[in-house]
Every structure is written in structure tokens, then in C-alpha cells.
N, C-alpha and C. Protein backbone atom coordinates (compact mmCIF):
# COMPACT_ATOMS: atom_id res chain seq x y z
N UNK A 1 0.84 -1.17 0.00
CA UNK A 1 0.00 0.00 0.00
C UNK A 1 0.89 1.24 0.00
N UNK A 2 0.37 2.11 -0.72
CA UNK A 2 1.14 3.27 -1.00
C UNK A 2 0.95 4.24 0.15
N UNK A 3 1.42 4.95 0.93
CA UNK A 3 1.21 6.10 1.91
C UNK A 3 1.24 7.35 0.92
N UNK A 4 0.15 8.09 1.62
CA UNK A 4 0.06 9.42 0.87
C UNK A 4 0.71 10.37 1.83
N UNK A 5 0.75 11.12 1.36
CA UNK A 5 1.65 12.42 1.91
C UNK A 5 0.54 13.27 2.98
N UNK A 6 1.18 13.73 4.49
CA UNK A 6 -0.14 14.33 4.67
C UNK A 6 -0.78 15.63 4.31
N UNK A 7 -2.00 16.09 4.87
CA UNK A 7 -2.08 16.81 4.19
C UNK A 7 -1.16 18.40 4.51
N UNK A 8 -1.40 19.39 3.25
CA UNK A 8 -0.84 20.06 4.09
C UNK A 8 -1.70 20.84 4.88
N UNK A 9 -0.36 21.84 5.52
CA UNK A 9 -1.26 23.10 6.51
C UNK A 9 -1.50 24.09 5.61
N UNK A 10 -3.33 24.92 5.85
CA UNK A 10 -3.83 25.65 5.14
C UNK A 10 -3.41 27.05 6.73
N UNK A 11 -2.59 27.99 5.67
CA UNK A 11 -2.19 29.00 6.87
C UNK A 11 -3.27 29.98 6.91
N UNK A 12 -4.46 29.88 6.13
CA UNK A 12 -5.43 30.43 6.63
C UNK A 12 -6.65 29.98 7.11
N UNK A 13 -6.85 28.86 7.52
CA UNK A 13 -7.51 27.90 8.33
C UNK A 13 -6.72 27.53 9.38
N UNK A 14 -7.08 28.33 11.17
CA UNK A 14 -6.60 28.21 12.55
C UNK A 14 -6.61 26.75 12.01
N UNK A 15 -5.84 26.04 13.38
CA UNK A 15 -5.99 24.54 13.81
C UNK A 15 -6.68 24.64 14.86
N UNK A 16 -7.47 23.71 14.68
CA UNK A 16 -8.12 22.99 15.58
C UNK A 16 -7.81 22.30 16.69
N UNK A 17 -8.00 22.59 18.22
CA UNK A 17 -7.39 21.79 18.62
C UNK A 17 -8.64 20.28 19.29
N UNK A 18 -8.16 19.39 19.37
CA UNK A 18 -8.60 18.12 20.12
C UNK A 18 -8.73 17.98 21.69
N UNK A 19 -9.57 18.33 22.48
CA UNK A 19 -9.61 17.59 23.67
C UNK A 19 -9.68 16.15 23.71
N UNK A 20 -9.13 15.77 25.16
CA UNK A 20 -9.07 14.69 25.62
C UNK A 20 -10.39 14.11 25.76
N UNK A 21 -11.14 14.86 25.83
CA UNK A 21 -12.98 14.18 26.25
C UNK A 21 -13.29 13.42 24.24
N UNK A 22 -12.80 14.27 23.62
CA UNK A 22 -13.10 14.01 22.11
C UNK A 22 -12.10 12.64 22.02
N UNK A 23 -10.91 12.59 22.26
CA UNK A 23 -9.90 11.65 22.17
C UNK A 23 -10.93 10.15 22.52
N UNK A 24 -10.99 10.58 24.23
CA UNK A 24 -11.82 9.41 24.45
C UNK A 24 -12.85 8.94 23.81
N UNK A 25 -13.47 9.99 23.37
CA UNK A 25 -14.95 9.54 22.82
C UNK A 25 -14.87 8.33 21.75
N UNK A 26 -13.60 8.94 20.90
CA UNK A 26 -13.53 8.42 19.89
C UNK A 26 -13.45 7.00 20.05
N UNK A 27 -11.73 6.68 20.99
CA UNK A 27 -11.24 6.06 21.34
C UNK A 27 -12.42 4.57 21.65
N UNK A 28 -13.55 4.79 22.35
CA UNK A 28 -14.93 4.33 22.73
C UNK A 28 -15.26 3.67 22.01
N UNK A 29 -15.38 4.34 21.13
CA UNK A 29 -16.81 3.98 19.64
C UNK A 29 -15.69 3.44 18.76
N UNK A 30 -14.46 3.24 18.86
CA UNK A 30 -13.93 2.23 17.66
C UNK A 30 -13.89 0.81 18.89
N UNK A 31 -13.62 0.95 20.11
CA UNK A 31 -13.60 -0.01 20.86
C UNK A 31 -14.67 -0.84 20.67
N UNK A 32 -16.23 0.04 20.70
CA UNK A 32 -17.16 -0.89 20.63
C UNK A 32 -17.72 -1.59 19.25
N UNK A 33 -16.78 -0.62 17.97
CA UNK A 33 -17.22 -1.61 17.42
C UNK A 33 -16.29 -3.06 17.28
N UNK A 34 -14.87 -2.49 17.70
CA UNK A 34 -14.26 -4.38 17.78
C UNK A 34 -14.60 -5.05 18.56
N UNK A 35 -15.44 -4.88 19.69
CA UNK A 35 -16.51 -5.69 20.23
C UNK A 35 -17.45 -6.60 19.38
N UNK A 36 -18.35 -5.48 18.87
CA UNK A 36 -19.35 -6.24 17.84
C UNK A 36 -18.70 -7.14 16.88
N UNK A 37 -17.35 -6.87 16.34
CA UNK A 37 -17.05 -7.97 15.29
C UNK A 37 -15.88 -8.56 16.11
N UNK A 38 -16.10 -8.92 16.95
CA UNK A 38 -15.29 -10.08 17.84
C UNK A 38 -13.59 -9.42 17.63
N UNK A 39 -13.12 -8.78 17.94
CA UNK A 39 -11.83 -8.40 17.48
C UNK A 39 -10.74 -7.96 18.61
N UNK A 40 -12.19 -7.75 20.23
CA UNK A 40 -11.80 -6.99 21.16
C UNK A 40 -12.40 -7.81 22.62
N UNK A 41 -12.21 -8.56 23.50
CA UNK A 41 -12.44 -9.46 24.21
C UNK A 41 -12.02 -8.67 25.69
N UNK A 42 -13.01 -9.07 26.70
CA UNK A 42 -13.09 -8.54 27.81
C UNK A 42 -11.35 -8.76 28.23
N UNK A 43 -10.62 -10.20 27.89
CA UNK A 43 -8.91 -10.07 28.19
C UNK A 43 -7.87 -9.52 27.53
N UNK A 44 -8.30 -8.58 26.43
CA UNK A 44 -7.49 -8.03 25.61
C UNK A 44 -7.40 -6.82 25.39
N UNK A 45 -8.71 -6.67 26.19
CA UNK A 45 -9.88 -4.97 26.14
C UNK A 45 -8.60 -3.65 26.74
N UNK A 46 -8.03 -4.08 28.17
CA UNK A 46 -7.33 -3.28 28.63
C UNK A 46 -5.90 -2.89 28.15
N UNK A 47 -5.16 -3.61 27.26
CA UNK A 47 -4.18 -3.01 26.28
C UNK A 47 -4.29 -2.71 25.33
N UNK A 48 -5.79 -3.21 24.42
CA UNK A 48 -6.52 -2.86 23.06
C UNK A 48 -6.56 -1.20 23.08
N UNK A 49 -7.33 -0.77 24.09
CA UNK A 49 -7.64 -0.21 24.35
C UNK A 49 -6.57 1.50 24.60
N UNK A 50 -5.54 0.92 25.50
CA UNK A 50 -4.62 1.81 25.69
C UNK A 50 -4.13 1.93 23.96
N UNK A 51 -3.94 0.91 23.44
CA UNK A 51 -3.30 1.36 21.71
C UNK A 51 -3.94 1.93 21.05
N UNK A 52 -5.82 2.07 20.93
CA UNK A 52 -6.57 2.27 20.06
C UNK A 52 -6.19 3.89 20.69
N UNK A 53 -6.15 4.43 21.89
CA UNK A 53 -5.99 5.83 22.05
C UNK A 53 -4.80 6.06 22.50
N UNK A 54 -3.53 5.37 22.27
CA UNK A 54 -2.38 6.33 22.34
C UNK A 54 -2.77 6.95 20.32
N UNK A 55 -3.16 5.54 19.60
CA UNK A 55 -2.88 5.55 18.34
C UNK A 55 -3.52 6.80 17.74
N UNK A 56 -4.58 7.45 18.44
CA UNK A 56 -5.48 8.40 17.96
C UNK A 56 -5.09 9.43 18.55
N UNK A 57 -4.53 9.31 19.56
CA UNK A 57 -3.46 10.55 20.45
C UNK A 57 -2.35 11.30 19.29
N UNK A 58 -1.77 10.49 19.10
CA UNK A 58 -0.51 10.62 18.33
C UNK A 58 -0.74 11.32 16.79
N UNK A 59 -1.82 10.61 16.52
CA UNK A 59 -2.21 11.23 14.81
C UNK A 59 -2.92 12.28 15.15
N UNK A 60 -3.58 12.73 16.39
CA UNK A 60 -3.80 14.04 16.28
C UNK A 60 -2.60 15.04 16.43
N UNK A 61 -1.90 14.79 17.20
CA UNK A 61 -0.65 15.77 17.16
C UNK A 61 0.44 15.85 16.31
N UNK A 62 0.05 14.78 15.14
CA UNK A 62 0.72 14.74 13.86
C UNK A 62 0.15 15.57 13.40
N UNK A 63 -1.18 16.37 13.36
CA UNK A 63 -1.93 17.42 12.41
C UNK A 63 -2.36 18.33 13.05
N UNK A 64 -1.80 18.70 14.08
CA UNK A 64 -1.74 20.28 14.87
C UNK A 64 -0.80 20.94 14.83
């Protein structure tokens, strides 16, 4: 798979920034859906979990 370049910064569009309440939220709702398709198990939940939101941590502060 090819990686695309990101995007760039528009210097007349502020950045946005991300709270942590948004982080989590997110973080949540991809959790529950690897629930629904078996991907995410009550013994796997608590390090799944820490990766699914460092992983969404990190790519936001790749684009701020």
C-alpha cells in the first residue's frame, strides 16, 4: 500500500485543537465496534484499548 503524503497546513484555516474528552470519545466507539465484530475481548480490552488511544493521540498531534 502506498502512503500518501499528509495533508498540508492551510495557513489560513486556525488549527483545531482536540480535547481529551473528544480523544476518548472516539477512542470508545472504535472499541465498541471491535466488540461487535469479535476483534476486542473482555482479556485483551485493557491493552486494546490503551493502543486504540495512544494511536489516535498521536495522529492528532501529527496534524496540529
Amino acid at each position: 500500500m502506498v502512503q500518501k503524503p499528509p495533508f498540508p497546513k492551510n495557513p489560513e484555516v486556525p488549527a483545531k485543537t482536540v480535547s481529551e474528552d473528544a480523544i476518548l470519545k472516539i477512542a470508545k466507539e472504535i472499541a465498541i465496534k471491535f466488540i461487535e465484530v469479535g476483534r476486542l475481548t473482555p482479556s485483551t480490552f485493557d491493552k486494546t484499548f490503551k493502543d486504540i488511544h495512544r494511536t489516535i493521540e498521536e495522529t492528532v498531534e501529527e496534524h496540529e
